[in-house]
N, C-alpha and C. Protein backbone atom coordinates (compact mmCIF):
# COMPACT_ATOMS: atom_id res chain seq x y z
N UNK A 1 14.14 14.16 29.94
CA UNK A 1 13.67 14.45 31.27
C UNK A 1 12.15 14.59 31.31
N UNK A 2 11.66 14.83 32.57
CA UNK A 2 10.10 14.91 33.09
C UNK A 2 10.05 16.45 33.41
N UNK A 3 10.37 17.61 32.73
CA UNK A 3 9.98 18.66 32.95
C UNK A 3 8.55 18.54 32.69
N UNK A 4 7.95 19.94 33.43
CA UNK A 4 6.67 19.90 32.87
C UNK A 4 6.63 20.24 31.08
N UNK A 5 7.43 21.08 30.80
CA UNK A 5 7.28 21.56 29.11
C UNK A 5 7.43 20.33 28.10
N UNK A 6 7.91 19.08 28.89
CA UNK A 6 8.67 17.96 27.83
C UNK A 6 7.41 17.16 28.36
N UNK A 7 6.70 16.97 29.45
CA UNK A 7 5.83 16.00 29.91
C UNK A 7 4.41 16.78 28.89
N UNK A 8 4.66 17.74 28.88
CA UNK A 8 3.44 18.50 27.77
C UNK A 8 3.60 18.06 26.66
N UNK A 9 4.70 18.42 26.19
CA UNK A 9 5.42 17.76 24.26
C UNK A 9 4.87 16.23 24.66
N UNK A 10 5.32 15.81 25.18
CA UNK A 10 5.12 14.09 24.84
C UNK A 10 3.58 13.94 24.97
N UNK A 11 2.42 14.93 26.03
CA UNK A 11 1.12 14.11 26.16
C UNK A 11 0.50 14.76 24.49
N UNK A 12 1.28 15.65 23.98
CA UNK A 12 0.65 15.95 22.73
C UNK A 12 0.54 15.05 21.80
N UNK A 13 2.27 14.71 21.73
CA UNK A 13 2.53 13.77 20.69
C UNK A 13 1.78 12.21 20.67
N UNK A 14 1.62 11.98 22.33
CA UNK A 14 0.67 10.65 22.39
C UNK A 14 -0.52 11.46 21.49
N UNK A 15 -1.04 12.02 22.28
CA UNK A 15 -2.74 12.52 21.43
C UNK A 15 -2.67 12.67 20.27
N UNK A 16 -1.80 13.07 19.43
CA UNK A 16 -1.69 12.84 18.01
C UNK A 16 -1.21 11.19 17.24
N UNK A 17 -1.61 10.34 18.04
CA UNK A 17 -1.38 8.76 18.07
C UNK A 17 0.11 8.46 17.83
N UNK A 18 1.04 9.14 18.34
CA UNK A 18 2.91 8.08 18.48
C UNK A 18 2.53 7.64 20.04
N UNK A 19 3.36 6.87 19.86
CA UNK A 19 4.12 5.99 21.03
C UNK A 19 5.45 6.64 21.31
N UNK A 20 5.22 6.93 22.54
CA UNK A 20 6.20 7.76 23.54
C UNK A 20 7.02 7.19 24.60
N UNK A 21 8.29 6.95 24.48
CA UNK A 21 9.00 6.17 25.25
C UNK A 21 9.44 7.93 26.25
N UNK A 22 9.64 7.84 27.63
CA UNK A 22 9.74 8.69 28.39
C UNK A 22 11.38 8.32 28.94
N UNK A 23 12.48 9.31 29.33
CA UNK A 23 13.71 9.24 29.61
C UNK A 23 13.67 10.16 31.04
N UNK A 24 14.10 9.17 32.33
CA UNK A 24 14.97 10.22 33.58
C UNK A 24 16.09 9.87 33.82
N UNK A 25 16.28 10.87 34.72
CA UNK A 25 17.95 10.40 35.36
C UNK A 25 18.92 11.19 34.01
N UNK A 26 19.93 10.42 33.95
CA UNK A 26 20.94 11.14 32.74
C UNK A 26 20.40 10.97 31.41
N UNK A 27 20.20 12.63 31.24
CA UNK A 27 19.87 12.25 29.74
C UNK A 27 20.86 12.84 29.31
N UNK A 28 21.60 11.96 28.21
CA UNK A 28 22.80 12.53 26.99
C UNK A 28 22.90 14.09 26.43
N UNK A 29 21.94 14.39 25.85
CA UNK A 29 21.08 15.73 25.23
C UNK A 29 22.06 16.61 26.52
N UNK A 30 21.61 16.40 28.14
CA UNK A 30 22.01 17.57 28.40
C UNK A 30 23.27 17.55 29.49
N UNK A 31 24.02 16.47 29.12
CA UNK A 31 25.54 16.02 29.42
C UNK A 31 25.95 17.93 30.00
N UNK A 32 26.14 18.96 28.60
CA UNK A 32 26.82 20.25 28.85
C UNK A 32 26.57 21.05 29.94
N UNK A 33 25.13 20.34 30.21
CA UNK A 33 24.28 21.35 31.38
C UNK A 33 24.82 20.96 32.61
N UNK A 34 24.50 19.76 33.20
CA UNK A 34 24.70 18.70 33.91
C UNK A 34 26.07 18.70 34.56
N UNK A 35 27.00 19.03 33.83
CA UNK A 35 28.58 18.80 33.77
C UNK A 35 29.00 17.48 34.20
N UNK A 36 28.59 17.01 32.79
CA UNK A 36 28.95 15.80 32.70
C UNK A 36 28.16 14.52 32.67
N UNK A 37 28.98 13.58 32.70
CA UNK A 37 28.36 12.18 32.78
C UNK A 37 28.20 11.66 34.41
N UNK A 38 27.47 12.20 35.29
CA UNK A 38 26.92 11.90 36.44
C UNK A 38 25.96 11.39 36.83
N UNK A 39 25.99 10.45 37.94
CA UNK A 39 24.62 9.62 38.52
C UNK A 39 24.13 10.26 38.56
N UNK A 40 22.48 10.72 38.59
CA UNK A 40 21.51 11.27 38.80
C UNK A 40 20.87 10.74 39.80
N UNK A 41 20.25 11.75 40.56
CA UNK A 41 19.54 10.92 42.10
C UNK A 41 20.12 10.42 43.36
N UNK A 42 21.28 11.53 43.17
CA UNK A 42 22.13 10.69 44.45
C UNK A 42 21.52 10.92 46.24
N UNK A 43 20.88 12.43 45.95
CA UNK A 43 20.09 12.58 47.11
C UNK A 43 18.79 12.56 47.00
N UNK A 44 18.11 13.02 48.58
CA UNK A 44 16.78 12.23 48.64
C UNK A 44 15.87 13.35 47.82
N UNK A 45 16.41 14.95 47.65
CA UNK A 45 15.28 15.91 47.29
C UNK A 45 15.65 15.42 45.03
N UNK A 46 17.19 15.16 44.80
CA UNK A 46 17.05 14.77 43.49
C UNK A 46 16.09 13.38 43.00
N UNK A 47 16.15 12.59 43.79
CA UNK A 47 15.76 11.04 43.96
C UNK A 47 14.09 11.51 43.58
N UNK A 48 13.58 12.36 44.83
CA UNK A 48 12.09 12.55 44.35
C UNK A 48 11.72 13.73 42.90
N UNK A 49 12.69 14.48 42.91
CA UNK A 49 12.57 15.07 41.32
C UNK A 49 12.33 14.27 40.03
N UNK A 50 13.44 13.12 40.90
CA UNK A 50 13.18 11.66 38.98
C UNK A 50 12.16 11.24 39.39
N UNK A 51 11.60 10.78 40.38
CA UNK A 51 9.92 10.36 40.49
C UNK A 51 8.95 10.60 40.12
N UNK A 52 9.14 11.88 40.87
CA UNK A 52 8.29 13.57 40.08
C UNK A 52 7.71 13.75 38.25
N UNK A 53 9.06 13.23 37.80
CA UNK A 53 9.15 13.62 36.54
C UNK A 53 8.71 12.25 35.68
N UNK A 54 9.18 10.92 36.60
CA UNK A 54 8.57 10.03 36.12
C UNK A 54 7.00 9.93 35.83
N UNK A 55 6.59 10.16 36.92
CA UNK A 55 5.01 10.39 37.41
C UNK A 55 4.55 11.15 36.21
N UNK A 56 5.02 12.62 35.65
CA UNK A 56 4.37 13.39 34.78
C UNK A 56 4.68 12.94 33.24
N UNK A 57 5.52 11.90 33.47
CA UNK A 57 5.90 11.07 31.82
C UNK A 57 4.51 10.35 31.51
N UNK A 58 4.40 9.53 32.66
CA UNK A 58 3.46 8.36 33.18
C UNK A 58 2.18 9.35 32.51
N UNK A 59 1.50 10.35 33.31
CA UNK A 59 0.41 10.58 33.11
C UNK A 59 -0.02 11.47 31.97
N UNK A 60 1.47 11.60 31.11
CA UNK A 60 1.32 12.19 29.99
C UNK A 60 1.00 11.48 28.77
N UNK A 61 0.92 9.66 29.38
CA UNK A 61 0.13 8.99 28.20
C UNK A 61 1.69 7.92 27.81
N UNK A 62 3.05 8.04 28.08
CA UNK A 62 4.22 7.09 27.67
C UNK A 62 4.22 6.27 27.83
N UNK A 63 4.68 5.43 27.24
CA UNK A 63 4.17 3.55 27.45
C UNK A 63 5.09 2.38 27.90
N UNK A 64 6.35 3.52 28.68
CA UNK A 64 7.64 2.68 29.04
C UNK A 64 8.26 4.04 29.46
N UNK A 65 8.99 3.98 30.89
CA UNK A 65 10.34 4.70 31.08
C UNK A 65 11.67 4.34 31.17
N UNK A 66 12.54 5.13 30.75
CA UNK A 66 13.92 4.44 31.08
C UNK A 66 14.70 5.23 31.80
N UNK A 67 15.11 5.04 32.82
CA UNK A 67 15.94 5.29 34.25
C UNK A 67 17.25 5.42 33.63
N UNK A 68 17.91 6.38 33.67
CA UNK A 68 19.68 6.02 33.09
C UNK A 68 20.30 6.66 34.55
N UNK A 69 21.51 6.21 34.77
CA UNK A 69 22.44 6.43 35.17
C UNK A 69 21.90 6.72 36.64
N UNK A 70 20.68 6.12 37.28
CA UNK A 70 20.05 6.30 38.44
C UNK A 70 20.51 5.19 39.65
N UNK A 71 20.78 5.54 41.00
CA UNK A 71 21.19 4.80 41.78
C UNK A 71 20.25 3.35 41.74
N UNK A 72 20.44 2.19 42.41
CA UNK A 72 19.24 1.03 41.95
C UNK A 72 18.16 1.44 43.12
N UNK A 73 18.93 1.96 44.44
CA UNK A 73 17.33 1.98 45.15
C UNK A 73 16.32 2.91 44.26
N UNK A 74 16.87 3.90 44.09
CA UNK A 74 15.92 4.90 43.41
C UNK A 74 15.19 3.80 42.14
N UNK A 75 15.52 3.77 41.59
CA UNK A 75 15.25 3.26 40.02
C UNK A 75 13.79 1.96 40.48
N UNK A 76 14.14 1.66 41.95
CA UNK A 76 13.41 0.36 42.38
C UNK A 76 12.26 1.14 42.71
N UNK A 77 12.31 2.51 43.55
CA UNK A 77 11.20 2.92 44.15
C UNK A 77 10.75 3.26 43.32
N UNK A 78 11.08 3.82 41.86
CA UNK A 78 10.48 4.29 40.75
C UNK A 78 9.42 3.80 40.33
N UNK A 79 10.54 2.39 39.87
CA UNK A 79 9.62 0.98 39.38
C UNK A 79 8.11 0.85 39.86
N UNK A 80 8.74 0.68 41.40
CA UNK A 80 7.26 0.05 42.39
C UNK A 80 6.33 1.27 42.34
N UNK A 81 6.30 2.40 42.06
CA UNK A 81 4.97 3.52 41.86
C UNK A 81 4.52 3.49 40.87
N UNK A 82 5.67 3.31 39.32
CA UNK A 82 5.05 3.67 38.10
C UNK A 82 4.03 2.62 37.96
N UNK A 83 2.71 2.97 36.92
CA UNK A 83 2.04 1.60 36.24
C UNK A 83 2.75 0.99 35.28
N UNK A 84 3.66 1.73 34.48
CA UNK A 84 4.06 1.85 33.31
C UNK A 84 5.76 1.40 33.37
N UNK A 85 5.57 0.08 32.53
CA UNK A 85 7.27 -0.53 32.78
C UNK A 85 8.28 0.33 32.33
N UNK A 86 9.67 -0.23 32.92
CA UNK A 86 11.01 0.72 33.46
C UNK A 86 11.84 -0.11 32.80
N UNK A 87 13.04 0.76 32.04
CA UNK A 87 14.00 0.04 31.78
C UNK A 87 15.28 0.58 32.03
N UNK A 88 16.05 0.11 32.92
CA UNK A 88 17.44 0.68 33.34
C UNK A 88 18.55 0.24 32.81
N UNK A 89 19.22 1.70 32.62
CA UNK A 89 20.78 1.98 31.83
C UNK A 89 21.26 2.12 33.40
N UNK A 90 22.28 1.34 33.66
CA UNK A 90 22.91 1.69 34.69
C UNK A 90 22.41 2.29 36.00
N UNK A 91 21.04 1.26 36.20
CA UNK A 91 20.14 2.02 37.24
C UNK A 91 20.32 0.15 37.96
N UNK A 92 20.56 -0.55 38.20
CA UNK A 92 20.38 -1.26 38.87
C UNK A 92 19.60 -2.89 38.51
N UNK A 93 19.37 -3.47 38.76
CA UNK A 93 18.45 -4.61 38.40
C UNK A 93 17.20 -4.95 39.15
N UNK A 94 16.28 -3.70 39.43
CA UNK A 94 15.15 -3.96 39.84
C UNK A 94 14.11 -3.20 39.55
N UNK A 95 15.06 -2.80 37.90
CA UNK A 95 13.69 -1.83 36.54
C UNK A 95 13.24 -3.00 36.27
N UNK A 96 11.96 -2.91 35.62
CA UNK A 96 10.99 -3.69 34.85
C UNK A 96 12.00 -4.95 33.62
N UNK A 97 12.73 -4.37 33.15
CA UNK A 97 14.09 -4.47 31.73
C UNK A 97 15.26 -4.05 31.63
């Protein structure tokens, strides 16, 4: 996810020179939390949370996001804001991959 504490971990780990692939929408890791294996983003205030979080992946330095389990409009509006290419798990066919 794009919390701020994980969008922090990752702009570190860029600054310490890795390459940071960034994850929204369903992440596996927190299936228990979540309850379950559910679309993510089904409404408009969740929809702008994955944006949100995309955005703070993005400016944390990641060099690709991947959308899972995100409706396709969402995953599209994602696409069209990020600079930074998209690759969708079950988000639709109008990620970057």
């Amino acid at each position: 996810g794009g919390s701020i504490a994980r969008a922090n971990t990752a702009r570190k780990v860029v600054e310490g020179g890795v390459a940071v692939m960034g994850h929204v929408g369903l992440t596996p890791q927190a299936i228990s939390v979540i309850g379950g294996f559910r679309a993510q983003g089904r409404t408009a205030a969740r929809a702008r949370e994955l944006l949100d979080e995309a955005l703070r992946l993005q400016d944390a330095g990641v060099f690709c996001i991947v959308l899972e389990c995100v409706p396709s409009n969402v995953a599209e509006a994602i696409t069209d804001t990020l600079e930074v290419p998209t690759i969708g798990i079950g988000a639709g066919g109008s990620t970057s991959g």
